[in-house]
ModelCIF file with pLDDT and N, C-alpha, C, O atoms, coordinates in Angstrom:
data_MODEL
#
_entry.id   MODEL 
#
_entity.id                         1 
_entity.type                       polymer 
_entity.pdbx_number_of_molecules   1 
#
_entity_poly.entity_id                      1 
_entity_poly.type                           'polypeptide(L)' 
_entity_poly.nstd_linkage                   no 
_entity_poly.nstd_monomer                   no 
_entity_poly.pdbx_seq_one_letter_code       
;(UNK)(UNK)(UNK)(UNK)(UNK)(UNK)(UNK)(UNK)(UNK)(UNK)(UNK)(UNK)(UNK)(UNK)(UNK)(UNK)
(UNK)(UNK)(UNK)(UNK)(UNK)(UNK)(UNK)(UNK)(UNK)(UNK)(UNK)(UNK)(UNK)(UNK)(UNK)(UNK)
(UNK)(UNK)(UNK)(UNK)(UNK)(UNK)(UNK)(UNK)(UNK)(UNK)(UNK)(UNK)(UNK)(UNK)
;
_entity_poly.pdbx_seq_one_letter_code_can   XXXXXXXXXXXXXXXXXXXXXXXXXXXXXXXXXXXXXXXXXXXXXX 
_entity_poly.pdbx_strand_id                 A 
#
loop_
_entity_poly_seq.entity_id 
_entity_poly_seq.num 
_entity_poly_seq.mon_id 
_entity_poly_seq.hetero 
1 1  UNK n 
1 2  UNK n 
1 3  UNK n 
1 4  UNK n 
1 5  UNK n 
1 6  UNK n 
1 7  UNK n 
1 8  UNK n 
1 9  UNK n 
1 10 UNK n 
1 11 UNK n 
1 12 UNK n 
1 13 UNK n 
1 14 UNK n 
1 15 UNK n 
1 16 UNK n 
1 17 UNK n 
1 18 UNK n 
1 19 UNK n 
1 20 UNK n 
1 21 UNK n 
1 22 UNK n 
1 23 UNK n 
1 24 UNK n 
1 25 UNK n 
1 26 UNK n 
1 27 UNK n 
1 28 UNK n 
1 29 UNK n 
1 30 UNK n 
1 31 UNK n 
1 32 UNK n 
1 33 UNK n 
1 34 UNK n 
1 35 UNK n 
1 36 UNK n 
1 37 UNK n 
1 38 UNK n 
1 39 UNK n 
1 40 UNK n 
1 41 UNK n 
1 42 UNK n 
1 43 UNK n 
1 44 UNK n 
1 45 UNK n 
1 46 UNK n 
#
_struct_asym.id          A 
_struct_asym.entity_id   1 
#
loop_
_ma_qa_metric.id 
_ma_qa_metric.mode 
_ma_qa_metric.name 
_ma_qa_metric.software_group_id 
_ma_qa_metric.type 
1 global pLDDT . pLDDT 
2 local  pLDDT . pLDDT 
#
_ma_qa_metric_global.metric_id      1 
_ma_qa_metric_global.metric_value   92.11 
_ma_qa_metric_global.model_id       1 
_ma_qa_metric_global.ordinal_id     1 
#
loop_
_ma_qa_metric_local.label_asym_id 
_ma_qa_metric_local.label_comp_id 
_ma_qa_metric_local.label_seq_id 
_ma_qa_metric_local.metric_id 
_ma_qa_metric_local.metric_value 
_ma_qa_metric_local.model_id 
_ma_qa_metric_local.ordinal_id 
A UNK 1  2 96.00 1 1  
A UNK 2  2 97.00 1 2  
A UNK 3  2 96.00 1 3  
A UNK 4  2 97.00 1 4  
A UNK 5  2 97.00 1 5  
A UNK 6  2 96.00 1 6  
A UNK 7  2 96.00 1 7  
A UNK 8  2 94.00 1 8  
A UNK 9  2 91.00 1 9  
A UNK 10 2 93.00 1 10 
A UNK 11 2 93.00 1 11 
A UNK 12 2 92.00 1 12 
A UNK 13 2 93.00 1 13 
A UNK 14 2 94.00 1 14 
A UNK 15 2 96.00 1 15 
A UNK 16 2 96.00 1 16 
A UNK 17 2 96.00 1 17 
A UNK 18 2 97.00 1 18 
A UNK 19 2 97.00 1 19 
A UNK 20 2 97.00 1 20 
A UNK 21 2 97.00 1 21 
A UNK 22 2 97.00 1 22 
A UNK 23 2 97.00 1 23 
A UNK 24 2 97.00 1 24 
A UNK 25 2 97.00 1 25 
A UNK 26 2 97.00 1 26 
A UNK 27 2 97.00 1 27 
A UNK 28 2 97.00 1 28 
A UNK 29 2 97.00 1 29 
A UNK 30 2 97.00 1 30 
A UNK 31 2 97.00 1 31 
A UNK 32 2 96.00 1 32 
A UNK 33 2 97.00 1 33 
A UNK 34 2 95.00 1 34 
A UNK 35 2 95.00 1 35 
A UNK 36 2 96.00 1 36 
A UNK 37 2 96.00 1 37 
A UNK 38 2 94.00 1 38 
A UNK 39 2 89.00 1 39 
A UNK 40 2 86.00 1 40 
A UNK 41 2 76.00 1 41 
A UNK 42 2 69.00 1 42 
A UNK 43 2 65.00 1 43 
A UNK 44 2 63.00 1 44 
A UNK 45 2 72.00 1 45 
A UNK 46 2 77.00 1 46 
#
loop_
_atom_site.group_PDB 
_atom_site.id 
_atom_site.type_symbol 
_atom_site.label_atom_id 
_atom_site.label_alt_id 
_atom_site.label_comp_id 
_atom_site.label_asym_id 
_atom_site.label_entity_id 
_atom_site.label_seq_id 
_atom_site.pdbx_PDB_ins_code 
_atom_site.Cartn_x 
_atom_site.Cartn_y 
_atom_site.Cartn_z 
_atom_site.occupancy 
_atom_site.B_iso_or_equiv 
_atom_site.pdbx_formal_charge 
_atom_site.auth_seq_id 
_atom_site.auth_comp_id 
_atom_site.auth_asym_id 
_atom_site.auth_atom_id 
_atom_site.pdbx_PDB_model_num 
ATOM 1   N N  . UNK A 1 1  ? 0.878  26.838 88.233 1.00 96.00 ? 1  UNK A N  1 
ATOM 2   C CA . UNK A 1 1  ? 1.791  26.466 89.312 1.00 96.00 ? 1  UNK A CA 1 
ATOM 3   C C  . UNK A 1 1  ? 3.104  27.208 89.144 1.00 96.00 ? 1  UNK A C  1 
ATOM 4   O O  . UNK A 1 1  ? 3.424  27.785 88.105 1.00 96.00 ? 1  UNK A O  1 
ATOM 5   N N  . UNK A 1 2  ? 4.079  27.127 90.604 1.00 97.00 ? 2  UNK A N  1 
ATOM 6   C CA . UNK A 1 2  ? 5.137  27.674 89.715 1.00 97.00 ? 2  UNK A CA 1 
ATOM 7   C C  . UNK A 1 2  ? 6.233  27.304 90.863 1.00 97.00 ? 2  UNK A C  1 
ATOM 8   O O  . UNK A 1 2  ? 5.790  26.402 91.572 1.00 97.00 ? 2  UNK A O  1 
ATOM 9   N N  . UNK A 1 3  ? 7.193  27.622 91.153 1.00 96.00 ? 3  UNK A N  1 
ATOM 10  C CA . UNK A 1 3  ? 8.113  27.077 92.285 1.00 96.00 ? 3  UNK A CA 1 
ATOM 11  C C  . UNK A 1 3  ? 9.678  27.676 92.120 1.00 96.00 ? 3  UNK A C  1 
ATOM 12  O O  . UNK A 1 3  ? 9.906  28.706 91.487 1.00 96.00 ? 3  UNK A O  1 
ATOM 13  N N  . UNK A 1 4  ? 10.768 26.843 92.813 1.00 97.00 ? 4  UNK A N  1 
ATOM 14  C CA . UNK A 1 4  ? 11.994 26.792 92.309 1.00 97.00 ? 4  UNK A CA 1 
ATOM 15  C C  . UNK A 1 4  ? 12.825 25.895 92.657 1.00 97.00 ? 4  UNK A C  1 
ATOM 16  O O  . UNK A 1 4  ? 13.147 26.004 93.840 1.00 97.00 ? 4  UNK A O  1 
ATOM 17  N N  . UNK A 1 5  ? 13.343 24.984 92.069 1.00 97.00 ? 5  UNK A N  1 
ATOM 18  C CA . UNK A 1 5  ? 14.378 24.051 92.040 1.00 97.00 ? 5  UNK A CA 1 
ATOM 19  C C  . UNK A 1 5  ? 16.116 24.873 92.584 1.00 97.00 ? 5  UNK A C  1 
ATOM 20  O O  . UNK A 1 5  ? 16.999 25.525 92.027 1.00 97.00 ? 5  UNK A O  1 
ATOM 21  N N  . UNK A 1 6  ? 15.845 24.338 93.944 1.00 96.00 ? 6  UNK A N  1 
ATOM 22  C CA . UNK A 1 6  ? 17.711 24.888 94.759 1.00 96.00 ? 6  UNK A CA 1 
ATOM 23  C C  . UNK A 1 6  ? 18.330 23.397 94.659 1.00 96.00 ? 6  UNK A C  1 
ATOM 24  O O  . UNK A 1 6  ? 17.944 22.231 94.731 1.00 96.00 ? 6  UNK A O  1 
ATOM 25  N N  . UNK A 1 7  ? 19.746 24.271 94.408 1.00 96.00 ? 7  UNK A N  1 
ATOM 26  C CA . UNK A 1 7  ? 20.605 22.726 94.798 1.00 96.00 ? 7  UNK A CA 1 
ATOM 27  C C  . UNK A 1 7  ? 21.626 23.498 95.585 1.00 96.00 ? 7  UNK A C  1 
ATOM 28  O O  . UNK A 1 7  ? 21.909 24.691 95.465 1.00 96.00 ? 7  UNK A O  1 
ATOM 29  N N  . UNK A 1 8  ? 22.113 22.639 96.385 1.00 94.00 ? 8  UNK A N  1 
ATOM 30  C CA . UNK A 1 8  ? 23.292 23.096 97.121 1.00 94.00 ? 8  UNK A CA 1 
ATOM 31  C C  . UNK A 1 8  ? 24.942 23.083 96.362 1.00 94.00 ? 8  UNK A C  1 
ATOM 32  O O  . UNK A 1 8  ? 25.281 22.135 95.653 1.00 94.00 ? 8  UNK A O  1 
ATOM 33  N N  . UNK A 1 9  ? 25.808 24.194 96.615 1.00 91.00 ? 9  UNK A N  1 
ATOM 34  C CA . UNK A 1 9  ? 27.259 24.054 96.049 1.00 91.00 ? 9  UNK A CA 1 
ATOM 35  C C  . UNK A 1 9  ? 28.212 22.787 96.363 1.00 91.00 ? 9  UNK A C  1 
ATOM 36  O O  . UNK A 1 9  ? 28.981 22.303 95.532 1.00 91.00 ? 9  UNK A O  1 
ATOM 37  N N  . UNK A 1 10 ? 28.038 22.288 97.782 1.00 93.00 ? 10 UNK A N  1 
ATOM 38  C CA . UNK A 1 10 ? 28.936 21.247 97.828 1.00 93.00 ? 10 UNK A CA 1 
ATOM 39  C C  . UNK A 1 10 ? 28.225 19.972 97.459 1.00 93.00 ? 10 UNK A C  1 
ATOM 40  O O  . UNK A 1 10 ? 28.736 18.879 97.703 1.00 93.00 ? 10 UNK A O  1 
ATOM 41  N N  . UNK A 1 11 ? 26.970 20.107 96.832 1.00 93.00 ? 11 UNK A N  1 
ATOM 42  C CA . UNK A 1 11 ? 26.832 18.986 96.233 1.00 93.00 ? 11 UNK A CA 1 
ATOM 43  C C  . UNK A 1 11 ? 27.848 18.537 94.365 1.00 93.00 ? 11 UNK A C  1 
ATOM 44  O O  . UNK A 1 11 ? 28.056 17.564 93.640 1.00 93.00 ? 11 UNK A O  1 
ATOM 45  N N  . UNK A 1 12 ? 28.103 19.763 94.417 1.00 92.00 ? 12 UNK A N  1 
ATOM 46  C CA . UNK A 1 12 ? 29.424 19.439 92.680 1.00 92.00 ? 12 UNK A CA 1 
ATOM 47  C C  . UNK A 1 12 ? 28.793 20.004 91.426 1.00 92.00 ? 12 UNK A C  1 
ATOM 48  O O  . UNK A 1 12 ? 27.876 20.779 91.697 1.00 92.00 ? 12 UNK A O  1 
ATOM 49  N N  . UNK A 1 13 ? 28.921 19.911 90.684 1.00 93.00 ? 13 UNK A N  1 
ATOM 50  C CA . UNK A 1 13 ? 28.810 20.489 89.334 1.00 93.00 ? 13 UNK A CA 1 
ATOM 51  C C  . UNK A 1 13 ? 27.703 19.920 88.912 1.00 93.00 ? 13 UNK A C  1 
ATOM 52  O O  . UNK A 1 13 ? 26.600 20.405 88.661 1.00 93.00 ? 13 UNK A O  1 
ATOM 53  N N  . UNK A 1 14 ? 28.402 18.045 88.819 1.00 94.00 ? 14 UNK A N  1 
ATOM 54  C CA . UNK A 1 14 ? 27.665 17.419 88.105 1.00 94.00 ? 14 UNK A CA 1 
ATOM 55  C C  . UNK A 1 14 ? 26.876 16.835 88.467 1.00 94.00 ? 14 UNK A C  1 
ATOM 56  O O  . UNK A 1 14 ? 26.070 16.477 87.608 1.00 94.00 ? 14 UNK A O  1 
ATOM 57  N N  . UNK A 1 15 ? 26.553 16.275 90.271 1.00 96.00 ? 15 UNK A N  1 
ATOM 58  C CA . UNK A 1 15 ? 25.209 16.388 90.858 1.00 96.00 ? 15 UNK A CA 1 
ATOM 59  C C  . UNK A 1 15 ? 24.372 17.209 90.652 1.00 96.00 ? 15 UNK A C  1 
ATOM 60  O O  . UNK A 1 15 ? 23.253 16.769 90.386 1.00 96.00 ? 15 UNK A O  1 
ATOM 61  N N  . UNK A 1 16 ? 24.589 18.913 90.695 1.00 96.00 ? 16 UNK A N  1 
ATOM 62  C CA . UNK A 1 16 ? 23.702 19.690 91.078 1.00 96.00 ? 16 UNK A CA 1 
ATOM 63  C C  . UNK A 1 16 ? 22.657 19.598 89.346 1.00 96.00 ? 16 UNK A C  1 
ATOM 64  O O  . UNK A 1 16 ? 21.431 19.703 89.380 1.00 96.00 ? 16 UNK A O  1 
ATOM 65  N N  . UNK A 1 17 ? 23.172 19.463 88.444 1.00 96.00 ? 17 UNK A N  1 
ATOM 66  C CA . UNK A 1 17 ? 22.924 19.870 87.231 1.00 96.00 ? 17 UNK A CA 1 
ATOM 67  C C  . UNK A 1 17 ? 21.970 18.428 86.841 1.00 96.00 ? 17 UNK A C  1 
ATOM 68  O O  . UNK A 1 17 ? 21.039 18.575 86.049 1.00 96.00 ? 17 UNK A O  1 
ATOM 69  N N  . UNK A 1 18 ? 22.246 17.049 87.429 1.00 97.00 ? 18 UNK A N  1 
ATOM 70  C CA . UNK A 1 18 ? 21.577 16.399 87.313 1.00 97.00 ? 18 UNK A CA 1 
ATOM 71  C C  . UNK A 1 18 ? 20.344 16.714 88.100 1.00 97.00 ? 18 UNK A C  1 
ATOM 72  O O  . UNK A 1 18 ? 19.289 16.436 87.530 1.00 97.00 ? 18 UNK A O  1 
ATOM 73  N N  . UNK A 1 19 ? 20.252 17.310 89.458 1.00 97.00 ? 19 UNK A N  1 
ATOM 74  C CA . UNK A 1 19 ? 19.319 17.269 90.229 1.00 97.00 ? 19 UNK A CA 1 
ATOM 75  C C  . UNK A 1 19 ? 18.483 18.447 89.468 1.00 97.00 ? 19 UNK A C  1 
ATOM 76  O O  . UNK A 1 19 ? 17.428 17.839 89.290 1.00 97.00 ? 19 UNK A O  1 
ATOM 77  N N  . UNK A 1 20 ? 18.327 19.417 89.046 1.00 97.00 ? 20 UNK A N  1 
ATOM 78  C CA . UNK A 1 20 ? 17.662 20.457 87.949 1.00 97.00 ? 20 UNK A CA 1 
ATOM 79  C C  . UNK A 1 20 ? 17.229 19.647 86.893 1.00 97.00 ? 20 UNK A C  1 
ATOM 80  O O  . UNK A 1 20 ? 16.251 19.972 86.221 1.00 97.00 ? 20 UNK A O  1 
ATOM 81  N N  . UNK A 1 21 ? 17.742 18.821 86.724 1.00 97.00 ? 21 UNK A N  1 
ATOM 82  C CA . UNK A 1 21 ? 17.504 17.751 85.113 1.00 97.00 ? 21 UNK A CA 1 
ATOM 83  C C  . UNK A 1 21 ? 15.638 16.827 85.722 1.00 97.00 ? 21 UNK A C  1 
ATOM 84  O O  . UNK A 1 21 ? 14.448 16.853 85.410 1.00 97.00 ? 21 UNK A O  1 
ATOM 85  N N  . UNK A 1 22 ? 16.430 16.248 86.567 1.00 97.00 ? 22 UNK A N  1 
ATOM 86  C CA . UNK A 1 22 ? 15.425 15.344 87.184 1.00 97.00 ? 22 UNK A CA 1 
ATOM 87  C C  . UNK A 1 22 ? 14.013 16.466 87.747 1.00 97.00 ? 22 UNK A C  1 
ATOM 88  O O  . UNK A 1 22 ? 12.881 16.360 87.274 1.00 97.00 ? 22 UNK A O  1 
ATOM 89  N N  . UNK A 1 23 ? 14.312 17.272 88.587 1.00 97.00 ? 23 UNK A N  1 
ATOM 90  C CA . UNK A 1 23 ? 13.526 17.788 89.190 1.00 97.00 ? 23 UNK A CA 1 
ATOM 91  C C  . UNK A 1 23 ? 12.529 18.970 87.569 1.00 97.00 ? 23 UNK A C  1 
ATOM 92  O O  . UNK A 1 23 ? 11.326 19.232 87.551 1.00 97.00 ? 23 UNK A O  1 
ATOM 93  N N  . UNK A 1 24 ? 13.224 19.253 86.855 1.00 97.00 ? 24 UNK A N  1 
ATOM 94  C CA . UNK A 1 24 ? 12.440 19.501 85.993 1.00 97.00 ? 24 UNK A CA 1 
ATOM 95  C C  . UNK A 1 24 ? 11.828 18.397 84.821 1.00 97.00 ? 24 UNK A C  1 
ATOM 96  O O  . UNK A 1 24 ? 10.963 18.610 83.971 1.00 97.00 ? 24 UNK A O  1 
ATOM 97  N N  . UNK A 1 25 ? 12.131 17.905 84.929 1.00 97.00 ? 25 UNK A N  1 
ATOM 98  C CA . UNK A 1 25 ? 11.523 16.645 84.119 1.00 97.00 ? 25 UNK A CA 1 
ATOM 99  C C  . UNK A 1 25 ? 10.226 16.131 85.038 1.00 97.00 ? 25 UNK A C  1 
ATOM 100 O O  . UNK A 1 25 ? 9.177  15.745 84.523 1.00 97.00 ? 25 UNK A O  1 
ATOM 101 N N  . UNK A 1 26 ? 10.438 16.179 86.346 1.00 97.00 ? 26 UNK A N  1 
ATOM 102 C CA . UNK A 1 26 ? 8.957  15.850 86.861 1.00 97.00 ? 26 UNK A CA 1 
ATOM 103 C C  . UNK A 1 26 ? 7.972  16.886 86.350 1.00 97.00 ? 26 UNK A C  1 
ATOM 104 O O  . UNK A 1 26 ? 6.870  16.733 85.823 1.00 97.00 ? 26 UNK A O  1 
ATOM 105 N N  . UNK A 1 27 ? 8.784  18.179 86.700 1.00 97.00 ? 27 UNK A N  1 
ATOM 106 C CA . UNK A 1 27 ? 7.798  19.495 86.967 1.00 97.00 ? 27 UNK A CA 1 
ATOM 107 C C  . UNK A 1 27 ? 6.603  19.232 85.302 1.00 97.00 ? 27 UNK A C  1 
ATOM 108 O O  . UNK A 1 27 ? 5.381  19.292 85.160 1.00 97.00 ? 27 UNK A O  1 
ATOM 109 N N  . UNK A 1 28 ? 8.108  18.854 84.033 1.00 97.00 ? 28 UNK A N  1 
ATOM 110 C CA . UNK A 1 28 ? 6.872  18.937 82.914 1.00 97.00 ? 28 UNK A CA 1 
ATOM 111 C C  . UNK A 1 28 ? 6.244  17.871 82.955 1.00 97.00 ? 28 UNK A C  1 
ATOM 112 O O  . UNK A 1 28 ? 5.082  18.178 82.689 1.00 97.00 ? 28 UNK A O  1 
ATOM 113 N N  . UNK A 1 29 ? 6.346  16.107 83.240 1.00 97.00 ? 29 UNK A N  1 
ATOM 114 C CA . UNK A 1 29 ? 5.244  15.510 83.351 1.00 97.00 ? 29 UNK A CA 1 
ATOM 115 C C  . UNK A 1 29 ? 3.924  15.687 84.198 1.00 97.00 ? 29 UNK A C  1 
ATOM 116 O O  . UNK A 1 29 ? 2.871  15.167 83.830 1.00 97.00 ? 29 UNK A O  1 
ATOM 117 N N  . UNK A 1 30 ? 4.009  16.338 85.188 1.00 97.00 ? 30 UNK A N  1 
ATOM 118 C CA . UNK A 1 30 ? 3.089  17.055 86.395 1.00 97.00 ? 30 UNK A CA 1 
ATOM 119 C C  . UNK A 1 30 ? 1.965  17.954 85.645 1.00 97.00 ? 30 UNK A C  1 
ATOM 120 O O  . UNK A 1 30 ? 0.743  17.822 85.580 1.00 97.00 ? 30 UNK A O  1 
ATOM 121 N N  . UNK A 1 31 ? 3.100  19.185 84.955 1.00 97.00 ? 31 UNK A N  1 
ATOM 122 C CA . UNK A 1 31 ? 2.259  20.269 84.490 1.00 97.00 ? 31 UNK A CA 1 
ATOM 123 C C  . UNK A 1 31 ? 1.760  20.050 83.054 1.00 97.00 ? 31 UNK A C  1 
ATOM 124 O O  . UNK A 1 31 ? 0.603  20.438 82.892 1.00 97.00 ? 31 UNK A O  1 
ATOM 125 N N  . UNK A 1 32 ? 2.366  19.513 81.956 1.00 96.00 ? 32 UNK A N  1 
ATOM 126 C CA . UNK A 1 32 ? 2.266  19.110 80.653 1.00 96.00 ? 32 UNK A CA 1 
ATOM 127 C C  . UNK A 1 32 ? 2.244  20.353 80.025 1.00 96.00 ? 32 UNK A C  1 
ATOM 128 O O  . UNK A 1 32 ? 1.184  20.742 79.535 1.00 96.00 ? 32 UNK A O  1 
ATOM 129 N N  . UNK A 1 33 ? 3.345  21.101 79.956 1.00 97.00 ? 33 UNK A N  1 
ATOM 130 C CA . UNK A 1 33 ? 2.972  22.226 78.975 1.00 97.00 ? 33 UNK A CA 1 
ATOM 131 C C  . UNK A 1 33 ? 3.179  22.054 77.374 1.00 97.00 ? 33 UNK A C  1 
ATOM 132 O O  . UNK A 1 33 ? 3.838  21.158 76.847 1.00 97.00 ? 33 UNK A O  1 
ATOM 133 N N  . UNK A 1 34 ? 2.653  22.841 76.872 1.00 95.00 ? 34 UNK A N  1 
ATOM 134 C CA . UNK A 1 34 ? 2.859  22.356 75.226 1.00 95.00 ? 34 UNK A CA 1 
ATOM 135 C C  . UNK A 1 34 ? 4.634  23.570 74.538 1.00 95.00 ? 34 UNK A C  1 
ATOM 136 O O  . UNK A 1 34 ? 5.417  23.258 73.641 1.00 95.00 ? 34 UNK A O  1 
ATOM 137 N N  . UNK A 1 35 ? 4.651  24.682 75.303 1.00 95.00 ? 35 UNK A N  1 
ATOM 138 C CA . UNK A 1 35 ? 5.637  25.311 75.130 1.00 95.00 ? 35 UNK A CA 1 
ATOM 139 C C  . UNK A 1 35 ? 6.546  25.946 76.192 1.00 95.00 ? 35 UNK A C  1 
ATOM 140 O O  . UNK A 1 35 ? 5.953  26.580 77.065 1.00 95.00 ? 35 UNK A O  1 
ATOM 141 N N  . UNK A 1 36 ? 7.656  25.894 76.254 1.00 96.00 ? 36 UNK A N  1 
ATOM 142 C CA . UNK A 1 36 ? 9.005  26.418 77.347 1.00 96.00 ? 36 UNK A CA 1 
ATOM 143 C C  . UNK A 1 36 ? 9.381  27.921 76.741 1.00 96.00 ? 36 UNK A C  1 
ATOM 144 O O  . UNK A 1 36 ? 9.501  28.298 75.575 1.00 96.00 ? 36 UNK A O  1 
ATOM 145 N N  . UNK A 1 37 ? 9.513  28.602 77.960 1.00 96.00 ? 37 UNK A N  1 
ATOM 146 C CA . UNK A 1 37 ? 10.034 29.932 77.523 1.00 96.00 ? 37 UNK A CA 1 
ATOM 147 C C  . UNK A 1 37 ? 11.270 30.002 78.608 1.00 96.00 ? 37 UNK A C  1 
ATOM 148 O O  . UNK A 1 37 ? 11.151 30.113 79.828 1.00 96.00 ? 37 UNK A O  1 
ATOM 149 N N  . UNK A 1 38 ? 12.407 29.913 77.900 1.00 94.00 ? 38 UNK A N  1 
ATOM 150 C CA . UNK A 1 38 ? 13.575 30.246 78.814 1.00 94.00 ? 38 UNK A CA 1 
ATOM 151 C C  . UNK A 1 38 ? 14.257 31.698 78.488 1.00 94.00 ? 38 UNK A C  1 
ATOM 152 O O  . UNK A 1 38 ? 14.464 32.340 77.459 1.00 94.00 ? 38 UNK A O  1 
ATOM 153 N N  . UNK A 1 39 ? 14.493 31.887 79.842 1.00 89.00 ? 39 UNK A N  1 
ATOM 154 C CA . UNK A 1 39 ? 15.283 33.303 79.900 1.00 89.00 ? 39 UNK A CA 1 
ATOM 155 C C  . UNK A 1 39 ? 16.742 33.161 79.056 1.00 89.00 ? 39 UNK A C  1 
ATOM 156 O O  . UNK A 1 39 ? 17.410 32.130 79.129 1.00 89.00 ? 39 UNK A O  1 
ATOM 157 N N  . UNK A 1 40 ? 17.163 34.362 78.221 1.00 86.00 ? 40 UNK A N  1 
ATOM 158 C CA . UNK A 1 40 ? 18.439 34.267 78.244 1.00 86.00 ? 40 UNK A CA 1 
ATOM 159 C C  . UNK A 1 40 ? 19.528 34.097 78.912 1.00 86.00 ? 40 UNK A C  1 
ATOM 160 O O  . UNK A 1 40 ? 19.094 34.265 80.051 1.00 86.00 ? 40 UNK A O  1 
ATOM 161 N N  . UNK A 1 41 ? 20.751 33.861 79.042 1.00 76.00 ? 41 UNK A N  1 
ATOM 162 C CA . UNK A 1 41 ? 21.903 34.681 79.726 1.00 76.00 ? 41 UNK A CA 1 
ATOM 163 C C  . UNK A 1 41 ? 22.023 35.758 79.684 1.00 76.00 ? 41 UNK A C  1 
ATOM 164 O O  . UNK A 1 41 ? 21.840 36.276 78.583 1.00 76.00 ? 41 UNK A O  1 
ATOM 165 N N  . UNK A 1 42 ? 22.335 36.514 80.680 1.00 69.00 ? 42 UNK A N  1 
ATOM 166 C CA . UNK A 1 42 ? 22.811 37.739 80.722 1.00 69.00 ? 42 UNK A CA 1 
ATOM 167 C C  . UNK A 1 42 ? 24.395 37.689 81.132 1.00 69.00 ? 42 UNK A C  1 
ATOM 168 O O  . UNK A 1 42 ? 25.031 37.009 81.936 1.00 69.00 ? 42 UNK A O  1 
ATOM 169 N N  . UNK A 1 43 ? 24.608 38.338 80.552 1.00 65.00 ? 43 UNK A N  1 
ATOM 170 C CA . UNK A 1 43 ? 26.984 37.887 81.418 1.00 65.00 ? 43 UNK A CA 1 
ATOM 171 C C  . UNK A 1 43 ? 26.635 39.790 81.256 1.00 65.00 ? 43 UNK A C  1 
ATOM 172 O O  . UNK A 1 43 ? 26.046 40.324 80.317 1.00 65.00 ? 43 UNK A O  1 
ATOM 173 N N  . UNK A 1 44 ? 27.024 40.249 82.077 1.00 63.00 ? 44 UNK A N  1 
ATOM 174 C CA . UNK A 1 44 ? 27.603 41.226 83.105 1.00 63.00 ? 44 UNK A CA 1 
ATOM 175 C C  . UNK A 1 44 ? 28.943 41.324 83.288 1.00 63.00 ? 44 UNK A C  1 
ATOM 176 O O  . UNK A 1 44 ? 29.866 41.383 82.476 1.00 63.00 ? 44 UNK A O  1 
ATOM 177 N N  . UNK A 1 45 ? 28.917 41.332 84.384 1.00 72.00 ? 45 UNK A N  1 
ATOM 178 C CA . UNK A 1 45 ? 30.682 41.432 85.076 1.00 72.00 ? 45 UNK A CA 1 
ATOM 179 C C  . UNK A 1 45 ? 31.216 40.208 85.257 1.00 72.00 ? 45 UNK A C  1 
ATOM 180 O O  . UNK A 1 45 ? 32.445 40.237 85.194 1.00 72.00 ? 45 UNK A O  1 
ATOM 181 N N  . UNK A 1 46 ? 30.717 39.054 85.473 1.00 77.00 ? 46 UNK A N  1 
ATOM 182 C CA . UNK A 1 46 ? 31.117 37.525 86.097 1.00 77.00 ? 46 UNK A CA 1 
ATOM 183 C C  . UNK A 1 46 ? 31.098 36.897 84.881 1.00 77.00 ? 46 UNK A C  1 
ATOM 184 O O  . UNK A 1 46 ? 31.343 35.692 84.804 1.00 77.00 ? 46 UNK A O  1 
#
């Protein structure tokens, strides 16, 4: 499976970051993976 979790800007900082929290916490009870591979940061110019 695979997808992407959007949140909107005027929802705030600390809404949006909860709503990624929640919405991935379903995604791993759904999918059950045994390991996460997250991308680094990259910082650039910003």
């Amino acid at each position: 499976a695979h997808g992407v979790i959007a949140t909107r800007p005027a929802a705030g900082l600390g809404v949006r970051l909860m709503q990624i929290h929640a919405a991935l916490a379903q995604v791993i009870v759904s999918h059950a993976p045994a390991a996460i591979a997250v991308e680094q940061a990259f910082v650039a110019k910003d």
